[in-house]
N, C-alpha and C. Protein backbone atom coordinates (compact mmCIF):
# COMPACT_ATOMS: atom_id res chain seq x y z
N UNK A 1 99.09 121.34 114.05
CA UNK A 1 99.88 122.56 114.17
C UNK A 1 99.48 123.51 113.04
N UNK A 2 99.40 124.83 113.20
CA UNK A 2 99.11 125.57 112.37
C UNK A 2 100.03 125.86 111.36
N UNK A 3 99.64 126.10 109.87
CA UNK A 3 100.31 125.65 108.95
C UNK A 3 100.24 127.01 107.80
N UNK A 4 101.44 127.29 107.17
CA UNK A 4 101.23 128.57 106.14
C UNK A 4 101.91 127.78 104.72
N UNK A 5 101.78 128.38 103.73
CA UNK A 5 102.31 128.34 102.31
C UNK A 5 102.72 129.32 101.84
N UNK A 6 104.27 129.70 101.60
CA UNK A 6 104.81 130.41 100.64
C UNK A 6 104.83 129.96 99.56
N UNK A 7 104.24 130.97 98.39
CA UNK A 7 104.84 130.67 97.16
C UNK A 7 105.19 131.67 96.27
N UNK A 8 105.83 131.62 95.54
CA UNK A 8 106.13 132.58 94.65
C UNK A 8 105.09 133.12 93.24
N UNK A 9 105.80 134.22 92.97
CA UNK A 9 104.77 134.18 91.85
C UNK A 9 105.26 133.33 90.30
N UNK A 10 104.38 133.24 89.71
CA UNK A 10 105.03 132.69 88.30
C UNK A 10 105.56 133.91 87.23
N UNK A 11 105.56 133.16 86.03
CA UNK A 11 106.14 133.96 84.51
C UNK A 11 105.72 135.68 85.37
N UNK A 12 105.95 136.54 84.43
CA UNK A 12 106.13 138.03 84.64
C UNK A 12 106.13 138.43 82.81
N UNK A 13 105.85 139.44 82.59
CA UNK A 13 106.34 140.48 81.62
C UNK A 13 107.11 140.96 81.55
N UNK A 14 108.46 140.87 81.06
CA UNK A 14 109.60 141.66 81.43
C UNK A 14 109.46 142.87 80.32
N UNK A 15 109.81 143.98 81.26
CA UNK A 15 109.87 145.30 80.42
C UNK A 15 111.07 146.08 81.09
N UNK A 16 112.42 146.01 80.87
CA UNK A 16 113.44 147.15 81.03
C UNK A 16 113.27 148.42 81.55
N UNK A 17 112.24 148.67 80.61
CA UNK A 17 111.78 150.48 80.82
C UNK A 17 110.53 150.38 82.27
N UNK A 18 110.60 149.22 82.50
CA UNK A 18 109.30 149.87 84.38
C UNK A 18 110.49 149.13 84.77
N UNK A 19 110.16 149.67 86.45
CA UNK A 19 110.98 148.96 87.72
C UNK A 19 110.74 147.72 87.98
N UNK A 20 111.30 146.84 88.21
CA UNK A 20 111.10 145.15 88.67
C UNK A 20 110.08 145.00 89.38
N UNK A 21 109.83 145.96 90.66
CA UNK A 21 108.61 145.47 91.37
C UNK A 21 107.04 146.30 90.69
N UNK A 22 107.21 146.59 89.49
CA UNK A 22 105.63 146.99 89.02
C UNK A 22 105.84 145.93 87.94
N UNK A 23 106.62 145.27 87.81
CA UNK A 23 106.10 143.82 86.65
C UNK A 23 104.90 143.19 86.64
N UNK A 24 104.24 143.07 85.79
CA UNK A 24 103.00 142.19 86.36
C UNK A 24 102.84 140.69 85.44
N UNK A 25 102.05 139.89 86.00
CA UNK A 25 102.47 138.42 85.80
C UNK A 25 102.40 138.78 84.03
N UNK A 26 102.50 137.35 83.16
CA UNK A 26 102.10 137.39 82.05
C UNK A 26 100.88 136.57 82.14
N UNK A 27 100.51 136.38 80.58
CA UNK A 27 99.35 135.28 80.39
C UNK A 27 99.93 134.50 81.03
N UNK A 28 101.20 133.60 80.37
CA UNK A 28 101.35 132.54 81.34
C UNK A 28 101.27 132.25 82.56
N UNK A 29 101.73 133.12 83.11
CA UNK A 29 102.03 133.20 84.93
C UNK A 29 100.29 133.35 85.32
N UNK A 30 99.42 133.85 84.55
CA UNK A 30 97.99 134.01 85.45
C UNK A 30 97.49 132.96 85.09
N UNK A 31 97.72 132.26 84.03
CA UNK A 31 97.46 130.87 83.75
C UNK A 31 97.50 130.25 84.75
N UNK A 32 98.88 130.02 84.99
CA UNK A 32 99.37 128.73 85.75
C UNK A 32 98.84 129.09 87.13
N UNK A 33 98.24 130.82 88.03
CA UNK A 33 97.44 130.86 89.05
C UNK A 33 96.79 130.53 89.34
N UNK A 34 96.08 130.89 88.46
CA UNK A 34 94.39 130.06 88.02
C UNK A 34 94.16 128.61 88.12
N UNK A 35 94.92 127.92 87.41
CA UNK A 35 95.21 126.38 87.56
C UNK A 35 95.26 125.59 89.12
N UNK A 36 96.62 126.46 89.66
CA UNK A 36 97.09 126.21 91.36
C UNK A 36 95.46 126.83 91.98
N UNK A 37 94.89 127.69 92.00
CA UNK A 37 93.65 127.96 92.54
C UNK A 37 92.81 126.80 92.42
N UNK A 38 92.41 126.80 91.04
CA UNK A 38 91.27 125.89 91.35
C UNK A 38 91.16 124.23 91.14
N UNK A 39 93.21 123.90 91.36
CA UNK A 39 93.27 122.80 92.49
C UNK A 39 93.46 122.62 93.35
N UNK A 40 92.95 123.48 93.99
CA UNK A 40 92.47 123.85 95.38
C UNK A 40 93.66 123.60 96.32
N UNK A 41 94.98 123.67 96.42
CA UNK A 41 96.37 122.91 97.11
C UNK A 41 96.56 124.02 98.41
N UNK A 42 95.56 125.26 98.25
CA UNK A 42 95.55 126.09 99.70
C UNK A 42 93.93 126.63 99.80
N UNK A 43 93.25 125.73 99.43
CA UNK A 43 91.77 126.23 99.92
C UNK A 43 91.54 126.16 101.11
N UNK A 44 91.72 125.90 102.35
CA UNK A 44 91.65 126.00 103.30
C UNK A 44 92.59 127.35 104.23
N UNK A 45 93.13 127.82 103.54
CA UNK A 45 93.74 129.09 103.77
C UNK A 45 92.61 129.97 104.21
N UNK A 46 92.91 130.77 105.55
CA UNK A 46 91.97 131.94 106.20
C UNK A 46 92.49 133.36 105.62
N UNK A 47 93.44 133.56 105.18
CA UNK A 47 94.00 134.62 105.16
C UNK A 47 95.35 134.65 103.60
N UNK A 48 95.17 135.70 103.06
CA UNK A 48 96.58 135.48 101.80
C UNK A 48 97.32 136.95 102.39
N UNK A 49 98.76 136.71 102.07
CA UNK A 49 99.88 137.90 102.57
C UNK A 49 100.53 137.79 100.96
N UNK A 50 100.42 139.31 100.75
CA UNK A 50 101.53 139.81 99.44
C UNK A 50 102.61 140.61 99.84
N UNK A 51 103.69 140.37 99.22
CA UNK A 51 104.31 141.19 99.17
C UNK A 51 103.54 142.28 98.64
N UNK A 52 104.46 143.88 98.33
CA UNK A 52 103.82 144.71 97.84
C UNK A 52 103.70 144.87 96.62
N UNK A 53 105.23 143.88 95.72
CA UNK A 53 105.59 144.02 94.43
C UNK A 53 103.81 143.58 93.84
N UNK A 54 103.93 144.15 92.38
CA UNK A 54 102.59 144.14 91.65
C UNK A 54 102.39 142.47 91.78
N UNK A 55 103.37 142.03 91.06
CA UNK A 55 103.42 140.70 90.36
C UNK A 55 103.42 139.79 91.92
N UNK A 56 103.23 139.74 92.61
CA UNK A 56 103.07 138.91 94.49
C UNK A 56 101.60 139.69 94.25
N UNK A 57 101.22 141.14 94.29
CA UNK A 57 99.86 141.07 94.40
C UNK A 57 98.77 140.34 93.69
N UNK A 58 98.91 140.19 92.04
CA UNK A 58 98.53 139.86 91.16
C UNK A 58 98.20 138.07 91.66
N UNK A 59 99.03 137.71 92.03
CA UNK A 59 99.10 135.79 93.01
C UNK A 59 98.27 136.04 93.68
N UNK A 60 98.51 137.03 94.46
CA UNK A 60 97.48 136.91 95.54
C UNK A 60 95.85 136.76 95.76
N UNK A 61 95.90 137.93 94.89
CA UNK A 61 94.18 138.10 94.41
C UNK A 61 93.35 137.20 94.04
N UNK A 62 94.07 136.43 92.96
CA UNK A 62 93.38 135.23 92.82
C UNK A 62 92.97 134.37 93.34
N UNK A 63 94.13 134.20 94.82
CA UNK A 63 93.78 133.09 95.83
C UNK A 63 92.80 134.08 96.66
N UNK A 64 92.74 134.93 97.12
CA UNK A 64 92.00 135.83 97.80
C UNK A 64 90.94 136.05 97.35
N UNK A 65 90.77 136.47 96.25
CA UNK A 65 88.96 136.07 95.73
C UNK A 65 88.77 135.35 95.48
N UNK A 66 89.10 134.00 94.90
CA UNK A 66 88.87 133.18 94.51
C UNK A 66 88.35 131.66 96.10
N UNK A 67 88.84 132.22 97.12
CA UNK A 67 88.57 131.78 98.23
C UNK A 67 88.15 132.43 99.15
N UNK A 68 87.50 133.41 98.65
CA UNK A 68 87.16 134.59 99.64
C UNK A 68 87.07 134.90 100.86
N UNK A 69 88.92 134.90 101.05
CA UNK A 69 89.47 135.61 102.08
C UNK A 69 90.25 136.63 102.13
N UNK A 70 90.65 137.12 103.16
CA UNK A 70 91.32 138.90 102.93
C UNK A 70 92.62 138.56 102.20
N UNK A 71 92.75 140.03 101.69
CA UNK A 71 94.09 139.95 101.42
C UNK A 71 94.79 141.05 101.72
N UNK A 72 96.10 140.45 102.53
CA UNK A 72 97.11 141.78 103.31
C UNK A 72 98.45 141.76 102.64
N UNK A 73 98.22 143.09 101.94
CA UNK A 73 99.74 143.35 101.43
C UNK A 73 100.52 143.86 102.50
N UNK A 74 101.93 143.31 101.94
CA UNK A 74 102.76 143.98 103.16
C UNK A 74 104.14 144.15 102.82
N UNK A 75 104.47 145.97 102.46
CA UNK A 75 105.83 146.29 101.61
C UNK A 75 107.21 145.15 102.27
N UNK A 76 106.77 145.58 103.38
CA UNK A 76 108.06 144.99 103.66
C UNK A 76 108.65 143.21 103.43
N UNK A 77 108.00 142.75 102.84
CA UNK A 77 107.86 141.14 102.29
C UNK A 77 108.24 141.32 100.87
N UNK A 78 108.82 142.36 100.08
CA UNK A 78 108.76 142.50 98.68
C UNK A 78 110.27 142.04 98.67
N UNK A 79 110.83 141.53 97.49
CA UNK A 79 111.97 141.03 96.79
C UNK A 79 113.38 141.55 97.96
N UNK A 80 114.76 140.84 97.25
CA UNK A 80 116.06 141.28 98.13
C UNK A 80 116.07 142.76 96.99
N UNK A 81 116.63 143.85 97.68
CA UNK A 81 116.32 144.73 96.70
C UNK A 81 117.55 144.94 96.17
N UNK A 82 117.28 144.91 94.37
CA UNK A 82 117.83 144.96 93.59
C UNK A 82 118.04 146.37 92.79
N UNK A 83 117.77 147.40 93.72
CA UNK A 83 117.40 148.62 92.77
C UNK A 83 118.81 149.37 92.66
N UNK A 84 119.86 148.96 93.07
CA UNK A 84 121.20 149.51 92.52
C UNK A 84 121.28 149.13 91.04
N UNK A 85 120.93 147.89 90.81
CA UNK A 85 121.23 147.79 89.48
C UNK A 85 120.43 147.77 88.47
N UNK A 86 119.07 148.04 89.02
CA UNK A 86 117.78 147.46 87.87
C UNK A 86 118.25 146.31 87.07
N UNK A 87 117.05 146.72 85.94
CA UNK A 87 117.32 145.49 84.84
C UNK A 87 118.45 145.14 84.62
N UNK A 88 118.88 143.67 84.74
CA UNK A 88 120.13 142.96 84.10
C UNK A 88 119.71 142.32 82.95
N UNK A 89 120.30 142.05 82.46
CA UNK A 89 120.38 140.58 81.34
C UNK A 89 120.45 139.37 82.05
N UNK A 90 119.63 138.41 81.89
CA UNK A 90 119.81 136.94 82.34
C UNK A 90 121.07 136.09 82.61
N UNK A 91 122.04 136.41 81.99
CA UNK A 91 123.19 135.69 82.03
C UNK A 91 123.63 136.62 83.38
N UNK A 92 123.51 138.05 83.11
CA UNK A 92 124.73 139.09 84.03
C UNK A 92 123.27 138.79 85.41
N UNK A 93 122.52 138.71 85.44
CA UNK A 93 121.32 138.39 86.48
C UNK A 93 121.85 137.18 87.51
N UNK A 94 121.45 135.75 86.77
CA UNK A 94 122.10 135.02 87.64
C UNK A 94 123.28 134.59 88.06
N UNK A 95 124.34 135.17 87.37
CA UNK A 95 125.72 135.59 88.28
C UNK A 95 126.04 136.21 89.13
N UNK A 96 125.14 137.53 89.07
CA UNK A 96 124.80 138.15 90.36
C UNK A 96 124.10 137.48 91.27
N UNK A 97 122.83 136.83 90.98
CA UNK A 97 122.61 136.05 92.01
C UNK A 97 123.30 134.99 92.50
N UNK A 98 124.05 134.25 91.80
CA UNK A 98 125.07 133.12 92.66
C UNK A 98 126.21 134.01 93.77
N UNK A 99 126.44 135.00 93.67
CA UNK A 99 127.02 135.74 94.23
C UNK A 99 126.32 136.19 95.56
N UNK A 100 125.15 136.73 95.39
CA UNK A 100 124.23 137.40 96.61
C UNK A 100 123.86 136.19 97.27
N UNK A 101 123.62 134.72 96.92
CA UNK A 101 123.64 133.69 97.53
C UNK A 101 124.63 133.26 98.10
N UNK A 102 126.25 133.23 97.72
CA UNK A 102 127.58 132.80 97.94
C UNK A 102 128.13 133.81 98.96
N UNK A 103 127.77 134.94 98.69
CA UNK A 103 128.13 135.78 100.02
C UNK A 103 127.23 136.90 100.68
N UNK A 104 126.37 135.94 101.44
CA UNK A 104 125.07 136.80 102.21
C UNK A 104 125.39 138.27 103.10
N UNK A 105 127.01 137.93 103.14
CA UNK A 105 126.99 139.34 104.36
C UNK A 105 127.55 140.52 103.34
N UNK A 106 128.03 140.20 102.41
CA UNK A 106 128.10 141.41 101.28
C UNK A 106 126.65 141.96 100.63
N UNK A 107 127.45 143.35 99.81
CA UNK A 107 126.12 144.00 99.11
C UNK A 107 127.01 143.78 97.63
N UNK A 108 126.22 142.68 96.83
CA UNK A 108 127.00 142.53 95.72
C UNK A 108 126.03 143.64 94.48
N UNK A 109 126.98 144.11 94.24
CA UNK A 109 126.90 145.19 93.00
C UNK A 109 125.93 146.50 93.63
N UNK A 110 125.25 146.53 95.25
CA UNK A 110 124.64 147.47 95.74
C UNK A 110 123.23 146.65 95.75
N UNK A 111 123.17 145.93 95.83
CA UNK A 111 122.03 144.98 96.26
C UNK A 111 121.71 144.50 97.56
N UNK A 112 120.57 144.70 98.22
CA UNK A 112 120.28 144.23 99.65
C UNK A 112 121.76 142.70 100.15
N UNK A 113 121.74 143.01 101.23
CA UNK A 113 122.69 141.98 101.45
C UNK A 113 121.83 140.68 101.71
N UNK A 114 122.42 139.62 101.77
CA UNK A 114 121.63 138.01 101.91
C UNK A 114 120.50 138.26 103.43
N UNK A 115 121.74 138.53 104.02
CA UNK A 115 121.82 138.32 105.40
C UNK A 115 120.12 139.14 105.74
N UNK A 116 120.64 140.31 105.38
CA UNK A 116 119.23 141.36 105.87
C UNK A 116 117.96 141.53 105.24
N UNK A 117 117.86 140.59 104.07
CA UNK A 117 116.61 140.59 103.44
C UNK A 117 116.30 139.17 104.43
N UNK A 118 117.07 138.43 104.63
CA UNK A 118 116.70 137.17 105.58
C UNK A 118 115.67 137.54 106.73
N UNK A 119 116.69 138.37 107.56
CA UNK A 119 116.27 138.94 108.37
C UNK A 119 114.44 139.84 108.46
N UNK A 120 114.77 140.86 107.57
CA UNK A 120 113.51 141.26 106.90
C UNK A 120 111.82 140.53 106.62
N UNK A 121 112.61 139.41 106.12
CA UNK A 121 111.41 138.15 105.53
C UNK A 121 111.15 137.52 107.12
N UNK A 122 111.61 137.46 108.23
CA UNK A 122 111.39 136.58 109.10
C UNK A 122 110.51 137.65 110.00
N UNK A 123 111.26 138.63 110.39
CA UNK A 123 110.36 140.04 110.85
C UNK A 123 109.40 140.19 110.23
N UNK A 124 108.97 140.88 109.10
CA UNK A 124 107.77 140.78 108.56
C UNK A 124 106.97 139.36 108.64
N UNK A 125 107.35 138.50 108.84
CA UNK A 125 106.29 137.02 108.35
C UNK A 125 105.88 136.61 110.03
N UNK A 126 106.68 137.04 110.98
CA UNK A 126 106.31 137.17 111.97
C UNK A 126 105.09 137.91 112.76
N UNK A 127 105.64 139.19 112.12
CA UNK A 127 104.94 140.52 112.83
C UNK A 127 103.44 139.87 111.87
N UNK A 128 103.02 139.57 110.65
CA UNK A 128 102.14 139.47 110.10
C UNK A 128 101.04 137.67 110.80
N UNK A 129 102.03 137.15 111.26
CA UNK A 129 101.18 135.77 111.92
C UNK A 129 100.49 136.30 113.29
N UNK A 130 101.48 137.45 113.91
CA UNK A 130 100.74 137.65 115.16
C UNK A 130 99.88 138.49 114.60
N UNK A 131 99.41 139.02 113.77
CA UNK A 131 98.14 139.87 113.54
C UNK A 131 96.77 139.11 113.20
N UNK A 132 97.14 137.33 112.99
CA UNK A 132 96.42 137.07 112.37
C UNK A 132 95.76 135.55 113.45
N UNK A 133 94.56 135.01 113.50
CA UNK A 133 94.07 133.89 114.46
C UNK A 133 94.97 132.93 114.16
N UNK A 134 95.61 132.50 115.46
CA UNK A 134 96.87 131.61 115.37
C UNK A 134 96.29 130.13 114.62
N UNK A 135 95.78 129.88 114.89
CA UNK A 135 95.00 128.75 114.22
C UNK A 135 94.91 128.43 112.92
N UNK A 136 94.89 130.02 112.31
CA UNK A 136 94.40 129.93 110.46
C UNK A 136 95.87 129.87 109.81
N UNK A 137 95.39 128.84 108.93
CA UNK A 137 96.57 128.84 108.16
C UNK A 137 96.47 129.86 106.87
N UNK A 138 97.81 130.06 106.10
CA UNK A 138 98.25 131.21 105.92
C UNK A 138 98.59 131.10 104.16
N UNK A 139 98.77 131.96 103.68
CA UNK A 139 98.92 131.85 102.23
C UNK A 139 99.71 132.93 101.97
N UNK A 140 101.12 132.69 101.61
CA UNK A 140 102.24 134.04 101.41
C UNK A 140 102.61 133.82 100.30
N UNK A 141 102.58 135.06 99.36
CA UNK A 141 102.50 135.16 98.06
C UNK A 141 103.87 136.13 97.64
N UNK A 142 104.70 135.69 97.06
CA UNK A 142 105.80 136.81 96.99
C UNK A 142 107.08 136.23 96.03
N UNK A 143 108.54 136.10 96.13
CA UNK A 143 109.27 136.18 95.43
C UNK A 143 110.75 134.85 95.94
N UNK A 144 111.14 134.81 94.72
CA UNK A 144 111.79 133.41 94.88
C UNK A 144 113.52 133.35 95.78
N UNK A 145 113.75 134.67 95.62
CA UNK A 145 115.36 134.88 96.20
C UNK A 145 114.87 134.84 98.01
N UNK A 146 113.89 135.84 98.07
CA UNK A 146 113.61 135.84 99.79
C UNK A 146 112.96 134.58 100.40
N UNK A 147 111.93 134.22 99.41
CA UNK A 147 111.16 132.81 99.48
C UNK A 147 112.72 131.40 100.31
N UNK A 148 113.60 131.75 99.43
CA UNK A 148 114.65 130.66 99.51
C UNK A 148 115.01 131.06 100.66
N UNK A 149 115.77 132.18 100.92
CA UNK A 149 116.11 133.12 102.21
C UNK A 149 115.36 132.49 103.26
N UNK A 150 113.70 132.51 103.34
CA UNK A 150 113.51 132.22 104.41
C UNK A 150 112.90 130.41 104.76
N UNK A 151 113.30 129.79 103.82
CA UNK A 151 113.64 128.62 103.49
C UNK A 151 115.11 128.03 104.58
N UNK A 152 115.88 128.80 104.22
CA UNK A 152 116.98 128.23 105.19
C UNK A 152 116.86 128.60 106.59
N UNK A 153 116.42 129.79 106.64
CA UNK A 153 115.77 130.09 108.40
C UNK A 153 115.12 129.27 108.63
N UNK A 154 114.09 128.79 108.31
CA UNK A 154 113.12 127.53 108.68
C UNK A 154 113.83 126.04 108.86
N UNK A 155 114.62 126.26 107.80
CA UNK A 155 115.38 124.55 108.14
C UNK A 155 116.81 124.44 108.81
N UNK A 156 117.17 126.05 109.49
CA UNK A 156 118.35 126.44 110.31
C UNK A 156 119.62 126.19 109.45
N UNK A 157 119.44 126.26 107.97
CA UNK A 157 120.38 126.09 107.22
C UNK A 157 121.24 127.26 106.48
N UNK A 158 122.07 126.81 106.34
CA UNK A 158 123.52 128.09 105.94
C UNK A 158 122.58 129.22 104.57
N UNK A 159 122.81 130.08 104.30
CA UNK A 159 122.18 130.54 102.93
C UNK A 159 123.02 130.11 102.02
N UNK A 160 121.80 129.41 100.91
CA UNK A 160 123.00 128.70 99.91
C UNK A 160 121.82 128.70 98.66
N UNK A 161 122.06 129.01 97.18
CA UNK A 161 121.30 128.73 96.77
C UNK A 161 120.87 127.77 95.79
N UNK A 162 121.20 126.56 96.57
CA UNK A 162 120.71 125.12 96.43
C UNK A 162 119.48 125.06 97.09
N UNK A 163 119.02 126.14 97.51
CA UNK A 163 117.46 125.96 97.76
C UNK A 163 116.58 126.43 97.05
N UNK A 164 117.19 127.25 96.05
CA UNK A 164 116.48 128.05 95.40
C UNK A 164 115.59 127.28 94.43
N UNK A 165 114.18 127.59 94.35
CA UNK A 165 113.24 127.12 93.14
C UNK A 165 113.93 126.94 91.82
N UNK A 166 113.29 126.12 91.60
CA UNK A 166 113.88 125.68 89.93
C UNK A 166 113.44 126.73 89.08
N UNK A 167 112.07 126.93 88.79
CA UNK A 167 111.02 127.70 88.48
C UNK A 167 109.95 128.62 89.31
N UNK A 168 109.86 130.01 88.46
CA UNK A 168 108.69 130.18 89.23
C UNK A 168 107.29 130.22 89.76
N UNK A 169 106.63 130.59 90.60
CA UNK A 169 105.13 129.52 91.19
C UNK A 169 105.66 128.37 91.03
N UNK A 170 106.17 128.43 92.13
CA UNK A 170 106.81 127.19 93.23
C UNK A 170 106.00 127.30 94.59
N UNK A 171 105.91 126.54 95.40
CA UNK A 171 105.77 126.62 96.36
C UNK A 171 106.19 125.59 97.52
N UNK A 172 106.15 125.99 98.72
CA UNK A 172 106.04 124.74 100.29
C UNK A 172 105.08 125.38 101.48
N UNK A 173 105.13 124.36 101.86
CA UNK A 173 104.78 124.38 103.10
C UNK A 173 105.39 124.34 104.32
N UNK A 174 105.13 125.46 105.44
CA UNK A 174 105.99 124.85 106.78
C UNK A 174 104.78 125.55 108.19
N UNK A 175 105.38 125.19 109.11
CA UNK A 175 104.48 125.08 110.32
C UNK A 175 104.93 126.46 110.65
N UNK A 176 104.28 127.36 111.25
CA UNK A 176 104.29 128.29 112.01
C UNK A 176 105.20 128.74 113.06
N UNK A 177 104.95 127.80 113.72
CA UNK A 177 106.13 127.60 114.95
C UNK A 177 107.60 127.51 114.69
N UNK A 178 107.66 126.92 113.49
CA UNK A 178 109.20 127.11 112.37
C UNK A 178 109.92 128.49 112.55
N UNK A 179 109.18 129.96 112.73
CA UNK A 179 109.70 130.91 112.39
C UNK A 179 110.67 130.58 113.58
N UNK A 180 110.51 130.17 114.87
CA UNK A 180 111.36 130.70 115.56
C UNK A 180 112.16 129.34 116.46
N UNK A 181 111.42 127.97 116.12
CA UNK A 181 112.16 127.24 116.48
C UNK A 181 113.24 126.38 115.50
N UNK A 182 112.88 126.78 114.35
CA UNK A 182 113.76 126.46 113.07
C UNK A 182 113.80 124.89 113.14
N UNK A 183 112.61 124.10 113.30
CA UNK A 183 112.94 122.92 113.06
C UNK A 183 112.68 122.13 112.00
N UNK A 184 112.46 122.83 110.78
CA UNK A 184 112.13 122.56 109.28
C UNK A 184 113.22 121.78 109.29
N UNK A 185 112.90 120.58 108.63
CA UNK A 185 113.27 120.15 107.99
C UNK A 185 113.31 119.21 106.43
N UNK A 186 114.26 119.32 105.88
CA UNK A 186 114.18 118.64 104.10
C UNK A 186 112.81 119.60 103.21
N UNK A 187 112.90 121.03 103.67
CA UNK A 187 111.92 121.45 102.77
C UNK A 187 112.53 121.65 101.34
N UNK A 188 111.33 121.63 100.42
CA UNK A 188 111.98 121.59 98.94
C UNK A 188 110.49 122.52 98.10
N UNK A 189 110.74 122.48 96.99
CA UNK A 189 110.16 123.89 96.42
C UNK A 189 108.77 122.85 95.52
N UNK A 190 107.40 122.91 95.32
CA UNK A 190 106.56 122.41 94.18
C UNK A 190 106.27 123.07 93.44
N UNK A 191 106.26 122.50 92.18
CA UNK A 191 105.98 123.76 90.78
C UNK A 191 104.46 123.78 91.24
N UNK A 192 103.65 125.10 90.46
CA UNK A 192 102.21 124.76 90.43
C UNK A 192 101.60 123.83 89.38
């Protein structure tokens, strides 16, 4: 069965003063790319998908040249959007996120709701498999809140975020056919 990999990106640069989605990885985070690349855990990948955010492109590239295959960004695969509130503080961050996880059909603090970035991630990851030879497996490069999001679509599970990655550059694997028959099951997140 034809087979894709989401993963997230790793470490980032945090800077207050740019917007969340022009972050770009840090040393560490291109480190630890580099590493997942050239142990080869998606060399057989035909194709890599970024979100549009910098830091999903930055993942990408590496697997994309580094295996020299295309690489298709695609805005609409970028983060649950957080741009009501920009930068938080870590503490005031993941309280908000236990919240945007705890209640998917709200917009907590003006933040994309659970529900419709769900939605979003399954549309886009869709519309992007039929563009591509059903056969080739797939390499999706992007962010850990939607990553989880479409984690529970795949395993037909409630949104909760007990799925959520521990860390980031995480990744899984799931079958293709998942988008729409949801028969994932027991997926769980691998560090790189």
């Amino acid at each position: 069965m034809p087979w894709c990999l989401y993963l997230t990106h790793p470490e980032v640069s945090i800077d207050p003063s740019v917007p969340v989605p022009e972050w770009r990885l840090s040393e560490i985070g291109r480190e630890r790319v580099l590493e997942a690349w050239q142990a080869g855990f998606a060399a057989d990948v035909g194709s890599v998908v970024s979100s549009g955010e910098r830091k999903a492109v930055e993942t990408g590239e590496i697997f994309s040249e580094g295996y020299a295959v295309p690489l298709h960004v695609r805005p609409d695969l970028h983060e649950n959007d957080r741009s009501a509130t920009g930068f938080l503080p870590p503490d005031e961050f993941e309280k908000t996120a236990d919240r945007f996880f705890a209640e998917p059909e709200a917009s907590i603090d003006g933040w994309e709701r659970a529900i419709d970035a769900q939605e979003r991630m399954v549309a886009g990851i869709s519309k992007m498999l039929n563009e591509v030879d059903d056969g080739e497996p797939v390499l999706f490069t992007g962010h850990g809140a939607v990553g989880t999001l479409l984690m529970c679509h795949l395993m037909r599970a409630s949104i909760s975020r007990s799925y959520d990655q521990k860390r980031g550059g995480s990744w899984y694997r799931f079958e293709k056919d998942w988008l729409h028959t949801r028969a994932g099951r027991n997926l769980g997140w691998t560090e790189l």
